[in-house]
N, C-alpha and C. Protein backbone atom coordinates (compact mmCIF):
# COMPACT_ATOMS: atom_id res chain seq x y z
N UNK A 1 0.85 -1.18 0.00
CA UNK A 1 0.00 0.00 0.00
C UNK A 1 0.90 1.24 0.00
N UNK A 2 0.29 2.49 -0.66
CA UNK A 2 1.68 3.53 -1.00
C UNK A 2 0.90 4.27 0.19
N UNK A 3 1.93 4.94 0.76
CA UNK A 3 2.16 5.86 1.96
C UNK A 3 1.26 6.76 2.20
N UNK A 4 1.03 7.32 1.21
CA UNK A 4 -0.22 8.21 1.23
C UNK A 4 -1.43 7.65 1.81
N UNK A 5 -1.94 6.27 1.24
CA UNK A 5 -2.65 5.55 1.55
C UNK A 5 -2.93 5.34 3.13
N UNK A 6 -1.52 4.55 3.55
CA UNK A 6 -1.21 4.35 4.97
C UNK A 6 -1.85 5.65 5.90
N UNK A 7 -1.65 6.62 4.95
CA UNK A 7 -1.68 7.88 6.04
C UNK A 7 -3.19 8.13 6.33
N UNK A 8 -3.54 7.90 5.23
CA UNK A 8 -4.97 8.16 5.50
C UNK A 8 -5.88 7.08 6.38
N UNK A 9 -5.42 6.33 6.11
CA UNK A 9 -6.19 5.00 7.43
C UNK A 9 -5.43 5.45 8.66
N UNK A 10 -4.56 6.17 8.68
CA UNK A 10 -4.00 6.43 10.05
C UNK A 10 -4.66 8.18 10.64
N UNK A 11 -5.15 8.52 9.94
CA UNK A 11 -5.62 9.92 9.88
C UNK A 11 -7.03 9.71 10.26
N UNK A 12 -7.67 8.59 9.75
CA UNK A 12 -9.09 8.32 10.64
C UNK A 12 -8.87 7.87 12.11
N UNK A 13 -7.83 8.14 12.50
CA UNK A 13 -7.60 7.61 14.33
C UNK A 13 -7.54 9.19 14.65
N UNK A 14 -7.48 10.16 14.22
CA UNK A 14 -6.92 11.79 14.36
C UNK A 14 -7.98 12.31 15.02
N UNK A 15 -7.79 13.06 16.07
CA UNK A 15 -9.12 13.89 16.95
C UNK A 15 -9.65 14.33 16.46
N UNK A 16 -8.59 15.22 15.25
CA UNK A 16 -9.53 16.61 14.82
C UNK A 16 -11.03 15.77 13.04
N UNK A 17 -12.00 16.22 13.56
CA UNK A 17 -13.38 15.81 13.00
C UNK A 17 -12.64 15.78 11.05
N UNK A 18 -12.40 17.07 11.11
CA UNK A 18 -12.02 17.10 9.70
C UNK A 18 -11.16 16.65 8.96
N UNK A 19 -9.87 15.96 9.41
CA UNK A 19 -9.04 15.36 8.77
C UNK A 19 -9.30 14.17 9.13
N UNK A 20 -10.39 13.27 10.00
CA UNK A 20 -10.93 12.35 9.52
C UNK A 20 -11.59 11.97 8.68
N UNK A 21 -13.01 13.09 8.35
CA UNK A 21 -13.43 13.14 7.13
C UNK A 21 -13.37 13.06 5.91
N UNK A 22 -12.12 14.03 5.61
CA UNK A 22 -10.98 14.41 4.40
C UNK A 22 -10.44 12.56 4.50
N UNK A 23 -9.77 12.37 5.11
CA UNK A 23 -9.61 10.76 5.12
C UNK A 23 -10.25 9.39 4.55
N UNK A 24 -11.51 9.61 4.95
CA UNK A 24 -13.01 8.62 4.83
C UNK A 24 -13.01 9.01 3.36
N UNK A 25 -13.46 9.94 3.05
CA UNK A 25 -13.52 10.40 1.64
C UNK A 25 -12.64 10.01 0.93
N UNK A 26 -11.07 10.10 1.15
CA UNK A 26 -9.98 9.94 0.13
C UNK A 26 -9.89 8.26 -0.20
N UNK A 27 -10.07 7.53 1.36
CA UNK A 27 -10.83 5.63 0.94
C UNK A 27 -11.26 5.39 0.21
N UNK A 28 -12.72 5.80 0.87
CA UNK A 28 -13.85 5.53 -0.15
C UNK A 28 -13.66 6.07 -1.72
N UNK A 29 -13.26 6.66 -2.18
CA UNK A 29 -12.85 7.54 -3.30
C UNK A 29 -12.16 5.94 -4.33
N UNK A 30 -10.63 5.98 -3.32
CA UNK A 30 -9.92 5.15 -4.14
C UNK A 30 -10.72 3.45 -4.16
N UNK A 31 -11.69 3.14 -3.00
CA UNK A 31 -11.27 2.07 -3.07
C UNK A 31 -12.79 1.73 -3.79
N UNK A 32 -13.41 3.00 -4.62
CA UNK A 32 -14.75 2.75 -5.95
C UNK A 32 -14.36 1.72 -7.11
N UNK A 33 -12.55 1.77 -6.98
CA UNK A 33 -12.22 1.28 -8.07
C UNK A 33 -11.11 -0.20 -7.58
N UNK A 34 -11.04 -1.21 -8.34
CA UNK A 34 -10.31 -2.09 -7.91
C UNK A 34 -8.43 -1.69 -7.13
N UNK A 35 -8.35 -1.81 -6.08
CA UNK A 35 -6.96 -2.02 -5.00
C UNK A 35 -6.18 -2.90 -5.25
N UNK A 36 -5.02 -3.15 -5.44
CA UNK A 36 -4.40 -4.36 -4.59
C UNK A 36 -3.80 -4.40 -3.18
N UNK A 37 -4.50 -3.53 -2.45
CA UNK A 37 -4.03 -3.21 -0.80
C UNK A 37 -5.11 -4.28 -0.29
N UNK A 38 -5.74 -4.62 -0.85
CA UNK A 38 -7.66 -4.84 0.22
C UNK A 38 -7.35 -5.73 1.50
N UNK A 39 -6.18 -6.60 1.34
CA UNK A 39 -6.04 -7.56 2.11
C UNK A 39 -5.19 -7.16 3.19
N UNK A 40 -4.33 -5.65 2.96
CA UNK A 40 -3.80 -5.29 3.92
C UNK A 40 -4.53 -4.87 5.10
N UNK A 41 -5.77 -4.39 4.72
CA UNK A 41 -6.74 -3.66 5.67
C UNK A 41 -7.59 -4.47 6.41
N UNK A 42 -8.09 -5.54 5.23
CA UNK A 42 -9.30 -6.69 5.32
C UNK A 42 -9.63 -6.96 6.80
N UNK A 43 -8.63 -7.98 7.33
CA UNK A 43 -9.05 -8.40 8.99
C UNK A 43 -9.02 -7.38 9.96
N UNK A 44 -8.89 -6.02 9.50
CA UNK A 44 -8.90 -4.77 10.83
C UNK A 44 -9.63 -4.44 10.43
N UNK A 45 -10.45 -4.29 9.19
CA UNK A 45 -11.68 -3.68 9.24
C UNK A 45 -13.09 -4.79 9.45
N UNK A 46 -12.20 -5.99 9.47
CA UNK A 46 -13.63 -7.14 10.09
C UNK A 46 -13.37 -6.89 11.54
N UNK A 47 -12.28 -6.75 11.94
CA UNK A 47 -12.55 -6.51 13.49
C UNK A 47 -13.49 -5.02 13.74
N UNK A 48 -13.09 -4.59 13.31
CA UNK A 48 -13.90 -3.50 13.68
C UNK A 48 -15.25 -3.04 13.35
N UNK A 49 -16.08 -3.93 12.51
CA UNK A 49 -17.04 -4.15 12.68
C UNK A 49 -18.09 -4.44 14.20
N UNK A 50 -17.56 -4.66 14.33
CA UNK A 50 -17.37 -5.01 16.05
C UNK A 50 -17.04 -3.62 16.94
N UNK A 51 -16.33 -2.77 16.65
CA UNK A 51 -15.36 -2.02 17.34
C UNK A 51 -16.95 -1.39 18.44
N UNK A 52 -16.62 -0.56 19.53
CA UNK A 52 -17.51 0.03 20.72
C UNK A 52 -17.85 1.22 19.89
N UNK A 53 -17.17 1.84 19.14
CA UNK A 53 -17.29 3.26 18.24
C UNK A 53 -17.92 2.91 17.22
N UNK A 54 -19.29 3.73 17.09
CA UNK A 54 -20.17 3.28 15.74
C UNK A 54 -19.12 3.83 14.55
N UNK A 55 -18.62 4.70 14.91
CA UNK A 55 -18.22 5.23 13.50
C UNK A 55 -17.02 4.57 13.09
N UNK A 56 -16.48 3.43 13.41
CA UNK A 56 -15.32 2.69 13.07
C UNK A 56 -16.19 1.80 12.66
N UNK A 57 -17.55 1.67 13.23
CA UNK A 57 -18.25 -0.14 12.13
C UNK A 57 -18.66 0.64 11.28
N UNK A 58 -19.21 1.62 11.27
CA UNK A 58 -19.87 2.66 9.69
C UNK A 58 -18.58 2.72 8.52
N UNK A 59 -17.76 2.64 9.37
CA UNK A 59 -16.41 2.91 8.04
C UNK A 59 -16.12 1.65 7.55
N UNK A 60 -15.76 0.69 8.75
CA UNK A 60 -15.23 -0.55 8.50
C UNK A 60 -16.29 -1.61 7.44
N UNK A 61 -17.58 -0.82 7.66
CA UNK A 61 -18.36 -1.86 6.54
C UNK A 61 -18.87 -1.38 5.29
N UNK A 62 -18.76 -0.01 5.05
CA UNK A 62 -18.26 0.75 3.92
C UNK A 62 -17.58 0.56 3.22
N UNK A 63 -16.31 0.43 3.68
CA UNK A 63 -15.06 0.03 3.15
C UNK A 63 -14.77 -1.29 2.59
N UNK A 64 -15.43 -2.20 3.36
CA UNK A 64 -15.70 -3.71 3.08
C UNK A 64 -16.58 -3.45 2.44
N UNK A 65 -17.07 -2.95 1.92
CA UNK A 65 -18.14 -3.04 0.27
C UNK A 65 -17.65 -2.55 -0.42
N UNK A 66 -16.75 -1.63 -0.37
CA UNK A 66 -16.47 -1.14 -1.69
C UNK A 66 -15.00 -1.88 -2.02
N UNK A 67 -14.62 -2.57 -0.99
CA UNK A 67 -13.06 -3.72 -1.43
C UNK A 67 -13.57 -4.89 -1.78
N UNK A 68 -14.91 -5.38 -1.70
CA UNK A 68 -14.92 -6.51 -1.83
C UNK A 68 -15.09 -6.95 -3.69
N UNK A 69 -14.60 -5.37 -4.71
CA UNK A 69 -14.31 -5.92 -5.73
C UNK A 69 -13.09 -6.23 -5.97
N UNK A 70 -12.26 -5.81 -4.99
CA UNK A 70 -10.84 -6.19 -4.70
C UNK A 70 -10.47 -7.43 -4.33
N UNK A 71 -11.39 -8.30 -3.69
CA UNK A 71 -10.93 -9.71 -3.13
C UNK A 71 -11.43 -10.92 -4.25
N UNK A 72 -9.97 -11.27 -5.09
CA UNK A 72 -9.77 -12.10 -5.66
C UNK A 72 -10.13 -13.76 -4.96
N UNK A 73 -10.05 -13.66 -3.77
CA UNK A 73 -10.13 -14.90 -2.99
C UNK A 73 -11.23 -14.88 -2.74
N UNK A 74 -12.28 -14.59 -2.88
CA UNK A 74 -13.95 -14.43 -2.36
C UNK A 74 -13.89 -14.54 -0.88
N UNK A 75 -13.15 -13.76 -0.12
CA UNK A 75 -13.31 -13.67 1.01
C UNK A 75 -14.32 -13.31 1.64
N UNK A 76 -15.42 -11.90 0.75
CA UNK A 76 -16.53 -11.46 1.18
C UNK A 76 -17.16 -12.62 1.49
N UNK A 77 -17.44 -13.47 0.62
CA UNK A 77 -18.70 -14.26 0.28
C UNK A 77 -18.41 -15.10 2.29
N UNK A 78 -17.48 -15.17 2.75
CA UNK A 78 -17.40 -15.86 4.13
C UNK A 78 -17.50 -14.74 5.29
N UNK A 79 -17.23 -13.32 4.89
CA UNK A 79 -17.67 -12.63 5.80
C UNK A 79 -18.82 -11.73 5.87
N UNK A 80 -19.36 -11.77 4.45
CA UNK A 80 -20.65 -10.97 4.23
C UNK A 80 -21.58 -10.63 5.26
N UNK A 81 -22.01 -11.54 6.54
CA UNK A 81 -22.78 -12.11 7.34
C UNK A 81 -22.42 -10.71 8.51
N UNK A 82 -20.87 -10.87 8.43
CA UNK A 82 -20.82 -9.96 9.93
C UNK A 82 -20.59 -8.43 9.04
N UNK A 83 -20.53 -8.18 7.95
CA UNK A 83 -20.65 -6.49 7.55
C UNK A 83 -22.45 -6.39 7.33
N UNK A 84 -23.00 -7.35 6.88
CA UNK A 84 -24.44 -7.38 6.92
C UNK A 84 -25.07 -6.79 8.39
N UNK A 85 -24.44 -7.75 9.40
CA UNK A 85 -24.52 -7.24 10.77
C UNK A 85 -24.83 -5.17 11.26
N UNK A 86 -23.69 -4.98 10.11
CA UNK A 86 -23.85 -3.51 10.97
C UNK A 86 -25.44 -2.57 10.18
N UNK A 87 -25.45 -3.77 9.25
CA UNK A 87 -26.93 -2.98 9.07
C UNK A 87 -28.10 -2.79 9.69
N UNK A 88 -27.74 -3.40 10.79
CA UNK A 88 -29.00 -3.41 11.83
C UNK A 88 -28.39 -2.91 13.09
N UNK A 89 -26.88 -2.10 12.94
CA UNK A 89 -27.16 -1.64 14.16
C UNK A 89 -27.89 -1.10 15.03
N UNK A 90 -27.65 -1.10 16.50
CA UNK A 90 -28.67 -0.29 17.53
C UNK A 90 -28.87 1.05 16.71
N UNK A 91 -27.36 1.84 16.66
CA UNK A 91 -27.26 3.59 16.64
C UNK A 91 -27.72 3.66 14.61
N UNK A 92 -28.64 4.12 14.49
CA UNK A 92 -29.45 4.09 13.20
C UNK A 92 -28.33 4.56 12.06
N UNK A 93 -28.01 5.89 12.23
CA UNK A 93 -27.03 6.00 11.08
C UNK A 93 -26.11 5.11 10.45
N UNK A 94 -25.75 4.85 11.76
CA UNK A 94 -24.42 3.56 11.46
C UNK A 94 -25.06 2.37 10.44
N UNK A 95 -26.39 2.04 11.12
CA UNK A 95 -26.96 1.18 10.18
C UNK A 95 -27.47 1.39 8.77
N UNK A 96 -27.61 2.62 8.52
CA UNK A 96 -27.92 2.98 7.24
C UNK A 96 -27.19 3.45 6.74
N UNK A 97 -26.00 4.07 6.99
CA UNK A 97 -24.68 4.03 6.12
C UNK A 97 -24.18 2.93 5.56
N UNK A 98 -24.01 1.83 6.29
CA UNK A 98 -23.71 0.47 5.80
C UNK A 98 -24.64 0.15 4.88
N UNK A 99 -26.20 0.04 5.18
CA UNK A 99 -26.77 -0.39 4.51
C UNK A 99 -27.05 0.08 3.05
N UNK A 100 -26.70 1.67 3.15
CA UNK A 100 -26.59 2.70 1.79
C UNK A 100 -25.37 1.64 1.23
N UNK A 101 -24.18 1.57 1.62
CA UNK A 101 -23.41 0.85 0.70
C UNK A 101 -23.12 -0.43 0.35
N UNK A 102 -23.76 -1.31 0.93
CA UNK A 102 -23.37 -2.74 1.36
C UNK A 102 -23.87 -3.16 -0.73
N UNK A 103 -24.88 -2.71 -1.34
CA UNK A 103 -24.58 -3.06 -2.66
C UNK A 103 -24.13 -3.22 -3.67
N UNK A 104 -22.78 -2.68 -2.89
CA UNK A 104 -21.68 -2.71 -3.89
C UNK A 104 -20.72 -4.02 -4.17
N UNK A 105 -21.14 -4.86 -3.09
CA UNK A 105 -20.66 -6.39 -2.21
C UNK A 105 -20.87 -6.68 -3.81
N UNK A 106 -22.51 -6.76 -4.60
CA UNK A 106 -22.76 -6.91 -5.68
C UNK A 106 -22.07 -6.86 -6.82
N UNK A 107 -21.33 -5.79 -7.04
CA UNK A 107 -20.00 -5.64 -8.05
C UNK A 107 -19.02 -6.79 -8.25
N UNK A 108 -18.74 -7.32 -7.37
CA UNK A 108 -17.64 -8.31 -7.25
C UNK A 108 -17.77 -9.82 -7.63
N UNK A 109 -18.85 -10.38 -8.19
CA UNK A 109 -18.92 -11.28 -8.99
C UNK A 109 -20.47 -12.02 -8.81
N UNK A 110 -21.01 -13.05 -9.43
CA UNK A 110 -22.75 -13.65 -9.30
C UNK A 110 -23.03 -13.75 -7.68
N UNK A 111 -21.75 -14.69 -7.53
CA UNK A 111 -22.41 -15.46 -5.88
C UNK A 111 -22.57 -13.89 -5.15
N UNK A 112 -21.79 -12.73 -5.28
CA UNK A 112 -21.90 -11.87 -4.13
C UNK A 112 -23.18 -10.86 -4.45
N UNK A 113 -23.09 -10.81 -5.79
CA UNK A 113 -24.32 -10.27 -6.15
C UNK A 113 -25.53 -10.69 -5.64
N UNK A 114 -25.83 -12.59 -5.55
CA UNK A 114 -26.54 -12.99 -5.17
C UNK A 114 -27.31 -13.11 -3.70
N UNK A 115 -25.64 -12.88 -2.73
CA UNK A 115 -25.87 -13.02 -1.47
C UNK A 115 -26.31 -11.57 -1.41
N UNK A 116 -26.11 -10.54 -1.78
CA UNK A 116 -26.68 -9.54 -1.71
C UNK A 116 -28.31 -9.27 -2.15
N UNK A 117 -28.32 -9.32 -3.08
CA UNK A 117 -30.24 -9.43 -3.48
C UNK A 117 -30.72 -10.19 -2.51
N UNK A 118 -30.65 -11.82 -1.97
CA UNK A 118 -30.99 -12.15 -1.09
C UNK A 118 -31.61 -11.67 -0.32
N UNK A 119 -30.05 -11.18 0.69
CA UNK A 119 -30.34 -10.20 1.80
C UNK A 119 -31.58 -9.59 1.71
N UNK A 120 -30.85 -8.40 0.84
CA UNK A 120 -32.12 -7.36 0.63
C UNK A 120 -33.86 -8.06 0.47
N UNK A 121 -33.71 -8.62 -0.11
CA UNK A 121 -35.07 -9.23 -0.31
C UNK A 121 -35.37 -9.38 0.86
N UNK A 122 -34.88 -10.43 1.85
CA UNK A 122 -35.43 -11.19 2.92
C UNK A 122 -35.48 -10.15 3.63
N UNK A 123 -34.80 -8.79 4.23
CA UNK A 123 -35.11 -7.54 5.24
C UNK A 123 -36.14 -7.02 4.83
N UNK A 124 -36.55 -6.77 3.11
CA UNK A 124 -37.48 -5.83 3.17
C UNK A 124 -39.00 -6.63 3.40
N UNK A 125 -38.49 -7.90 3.45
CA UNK A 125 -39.88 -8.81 3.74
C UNK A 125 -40.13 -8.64 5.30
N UNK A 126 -38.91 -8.66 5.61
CA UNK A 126 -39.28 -8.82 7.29
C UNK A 126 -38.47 -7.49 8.23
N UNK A 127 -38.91 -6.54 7.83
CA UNK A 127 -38.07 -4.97 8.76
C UNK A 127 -39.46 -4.73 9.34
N UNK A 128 -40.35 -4.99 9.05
CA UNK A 128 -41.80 -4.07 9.34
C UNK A 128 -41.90 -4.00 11.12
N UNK A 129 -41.07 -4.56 11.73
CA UNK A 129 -40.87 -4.47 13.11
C UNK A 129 -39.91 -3.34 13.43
N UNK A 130 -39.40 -3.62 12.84
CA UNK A 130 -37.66 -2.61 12.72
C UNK A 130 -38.51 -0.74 12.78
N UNK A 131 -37.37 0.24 14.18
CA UNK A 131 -37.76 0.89 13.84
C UNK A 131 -37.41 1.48 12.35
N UNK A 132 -38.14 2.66 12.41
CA UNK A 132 -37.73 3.27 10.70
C UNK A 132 -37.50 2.83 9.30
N UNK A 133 -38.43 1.40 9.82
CA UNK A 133 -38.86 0.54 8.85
C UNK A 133 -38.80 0.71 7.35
N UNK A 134 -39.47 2.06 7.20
CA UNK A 134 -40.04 2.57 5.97
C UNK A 134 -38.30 3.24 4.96
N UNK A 135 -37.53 3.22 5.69
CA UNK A 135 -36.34 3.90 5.54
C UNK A 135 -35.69 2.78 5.02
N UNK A 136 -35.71 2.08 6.07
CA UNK A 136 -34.68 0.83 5.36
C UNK A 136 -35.39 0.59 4.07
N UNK A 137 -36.39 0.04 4.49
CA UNK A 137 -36.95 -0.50 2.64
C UNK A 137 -36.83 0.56 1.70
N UNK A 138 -36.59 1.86 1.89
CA UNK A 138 -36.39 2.35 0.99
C UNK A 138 -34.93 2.82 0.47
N UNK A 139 -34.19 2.44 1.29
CA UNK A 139 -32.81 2.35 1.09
C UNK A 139 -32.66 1.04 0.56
N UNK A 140 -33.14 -0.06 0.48
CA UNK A 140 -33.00 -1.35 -0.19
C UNK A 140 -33.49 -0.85 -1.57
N UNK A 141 -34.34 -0.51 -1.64
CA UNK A 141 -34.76 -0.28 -3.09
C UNK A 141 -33.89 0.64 -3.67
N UNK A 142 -33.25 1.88 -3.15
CA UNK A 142 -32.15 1.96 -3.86
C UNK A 142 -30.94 1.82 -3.79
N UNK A 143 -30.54 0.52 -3.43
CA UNK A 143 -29.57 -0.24 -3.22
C UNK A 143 -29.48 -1.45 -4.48
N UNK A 144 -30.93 -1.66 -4.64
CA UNK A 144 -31.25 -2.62 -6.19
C UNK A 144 -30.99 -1.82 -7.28
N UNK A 145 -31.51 -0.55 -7.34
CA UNK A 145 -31.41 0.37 -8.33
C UNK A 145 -30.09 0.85 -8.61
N UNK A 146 -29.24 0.95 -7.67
CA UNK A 146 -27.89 1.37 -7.84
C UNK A 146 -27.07 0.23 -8.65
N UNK A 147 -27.25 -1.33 -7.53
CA UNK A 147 -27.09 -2.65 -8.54
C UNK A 147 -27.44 -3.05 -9.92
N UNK A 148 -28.62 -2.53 -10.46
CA UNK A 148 -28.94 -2.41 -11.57
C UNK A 148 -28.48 -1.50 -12.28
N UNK A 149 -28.17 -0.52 -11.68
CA UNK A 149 -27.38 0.67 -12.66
C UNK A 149 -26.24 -0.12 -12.78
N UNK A 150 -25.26 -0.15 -12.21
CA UNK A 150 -24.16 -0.26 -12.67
C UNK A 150 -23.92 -2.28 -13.32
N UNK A 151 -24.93 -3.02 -13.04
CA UNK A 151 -24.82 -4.42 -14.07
C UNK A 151 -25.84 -4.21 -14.81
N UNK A 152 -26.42 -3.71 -15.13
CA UNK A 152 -28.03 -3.67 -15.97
C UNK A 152 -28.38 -5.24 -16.21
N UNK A 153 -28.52 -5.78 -15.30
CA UNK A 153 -29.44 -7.16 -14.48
C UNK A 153 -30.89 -6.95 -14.38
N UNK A 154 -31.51 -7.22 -15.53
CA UNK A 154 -32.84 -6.97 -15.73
C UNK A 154 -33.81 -7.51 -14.64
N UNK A 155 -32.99 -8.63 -13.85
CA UNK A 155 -33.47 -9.59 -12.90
C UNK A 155 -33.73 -8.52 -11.93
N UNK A 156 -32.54 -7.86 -11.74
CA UNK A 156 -32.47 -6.86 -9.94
C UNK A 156 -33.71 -6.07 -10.59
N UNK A 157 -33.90 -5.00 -11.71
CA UNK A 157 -35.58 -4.32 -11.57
C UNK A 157 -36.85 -4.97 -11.60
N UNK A 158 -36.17 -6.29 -12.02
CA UNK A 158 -38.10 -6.91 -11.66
C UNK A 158 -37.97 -6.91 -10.51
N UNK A 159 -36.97 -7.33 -9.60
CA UNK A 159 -37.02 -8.18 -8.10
C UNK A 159 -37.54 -6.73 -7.27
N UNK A 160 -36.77 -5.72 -7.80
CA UNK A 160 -37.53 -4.93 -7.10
C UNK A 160 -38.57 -4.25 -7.38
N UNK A 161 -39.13 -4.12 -8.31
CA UNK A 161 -40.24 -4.04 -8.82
C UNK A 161 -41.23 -4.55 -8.25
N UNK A 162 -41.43 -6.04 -7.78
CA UNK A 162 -42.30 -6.83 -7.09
C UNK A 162 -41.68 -6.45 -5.56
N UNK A 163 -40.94 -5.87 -5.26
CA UNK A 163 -40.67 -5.89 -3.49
C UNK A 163 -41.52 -4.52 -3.36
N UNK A 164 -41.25 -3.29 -4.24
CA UNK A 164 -42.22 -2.08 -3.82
C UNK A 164 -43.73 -2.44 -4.16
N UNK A 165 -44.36 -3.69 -4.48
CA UNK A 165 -45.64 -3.73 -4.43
C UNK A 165 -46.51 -4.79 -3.49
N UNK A 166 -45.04 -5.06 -2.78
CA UNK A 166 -45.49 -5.81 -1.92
C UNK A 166 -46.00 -4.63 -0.46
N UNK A 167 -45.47 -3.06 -0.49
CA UNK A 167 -45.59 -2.03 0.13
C UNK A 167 -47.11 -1.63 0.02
N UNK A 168 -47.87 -1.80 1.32
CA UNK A 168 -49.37 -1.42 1.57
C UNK A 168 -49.77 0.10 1.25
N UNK A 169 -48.41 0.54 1.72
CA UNK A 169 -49.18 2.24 2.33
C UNK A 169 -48.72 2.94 0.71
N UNK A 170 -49.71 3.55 0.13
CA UNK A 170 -49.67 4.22 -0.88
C UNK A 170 -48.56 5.32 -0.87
N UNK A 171 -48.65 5.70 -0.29
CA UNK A 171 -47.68 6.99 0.04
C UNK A 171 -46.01 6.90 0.04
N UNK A 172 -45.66 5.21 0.68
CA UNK A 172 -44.40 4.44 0.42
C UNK A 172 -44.62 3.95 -0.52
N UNK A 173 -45.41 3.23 -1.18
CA UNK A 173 -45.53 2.49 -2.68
C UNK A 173 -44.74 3.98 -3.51
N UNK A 174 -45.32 4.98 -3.50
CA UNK A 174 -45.13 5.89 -4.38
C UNK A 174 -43.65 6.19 -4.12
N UNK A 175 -43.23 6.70 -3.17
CA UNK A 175 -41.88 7.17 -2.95
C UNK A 175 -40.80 6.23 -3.23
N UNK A 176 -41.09 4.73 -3.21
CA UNK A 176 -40.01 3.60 -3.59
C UNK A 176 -40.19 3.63 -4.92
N UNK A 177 -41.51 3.78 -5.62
CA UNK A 177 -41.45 3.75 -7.35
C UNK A 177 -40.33 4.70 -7.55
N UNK A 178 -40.34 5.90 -7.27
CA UNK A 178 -40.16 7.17 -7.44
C UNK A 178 -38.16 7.29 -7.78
N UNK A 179 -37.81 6.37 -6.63
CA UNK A 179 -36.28 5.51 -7.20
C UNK A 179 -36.09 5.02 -8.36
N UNK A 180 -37.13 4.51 -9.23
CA UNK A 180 -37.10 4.04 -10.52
C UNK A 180 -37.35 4.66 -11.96
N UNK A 181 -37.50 5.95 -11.72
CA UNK A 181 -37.73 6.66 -12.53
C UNK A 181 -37.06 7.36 -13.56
């Protein structure tokens, strides 16, 4: 990994708010596009999925979506389960940051694509307990739409196609179409 790099995973440990930020950003940035670092980071950012600080599992499973077009070894496909995890964290953002990105798991080949639609499918069948229910499912739906943008998988707009009509309340029916437009 080149130095610069290093610095910036070391710059998200930094007090000051903004040169963490500036940091998160410069990651996420590089790692939209295939790495060959992913494996340097890989098991510290599965640990920290875990970490007591939401905002180290918000990063750490961010980051693990957007490397997992980086892992030649299908490593995702064995840890998918615990970055899936932070989508339901307690502290909400955390959970919907992850969950905003976790479709990118999708990029990285069928099986991850697959374990991903899955997912999504099976939460938006069963969140209706979950607070802010209406949020998640609508962050799943454009989480399919984003998946479909970038594979044009005619499969992911039917699938979701039939998940926003499985939505009772008119008012969410409309606003999840409204992603598809």
């Amino acid at each position: 990994m080149e130095s610069k790099m290093q610095t910036y995973f070391k710059d998200l440990e930094s007090k000051d708010k903004t040169v963490q930020y500036e940091a998160y950003n410069h990651i996420m940035e590089a790692t939209r596009k295939e790495v060959d670092w992913a494996y340097e980071v890989w098991d510290s950012l599965i640990d920290d999925l875990t970490n007591k600080d939401n905002h180290r599992r918000s990063r750490a499973a961010q980051f693990l979506a957007n490397l997992a077009i980086s892992d030649p070894e299908g490593k995702m496909l064995n840890d998918f389960r615990k970055v899936w995890m932070v989508t339901m964290d307690p502290k909400f953002v955390t959970a919907r940051h992850s969950l905003q990105s976790i479709w990118r798991v999708g990029l990285a080949g069928r099986k991850q694509k697959e374990v991903v639609i899955e997912s999504f499918v099976h939460r938006f069948h069963n969140c209706t307990d979950e607070k802010n229910y209406t949020l998640i499912r609508y962050d799943i739906i454009q989480g399919l739409k984003n998946l479909y943008e970038a594979t044009k998988d005619e499969e992911i707009k039917q699938m979701a196609l039939e998940l926003i009509e499985v939505e009772e309340d008119s008012k969410y029916k409309k606003k999840y179409k409204g992603v598809w437009k």
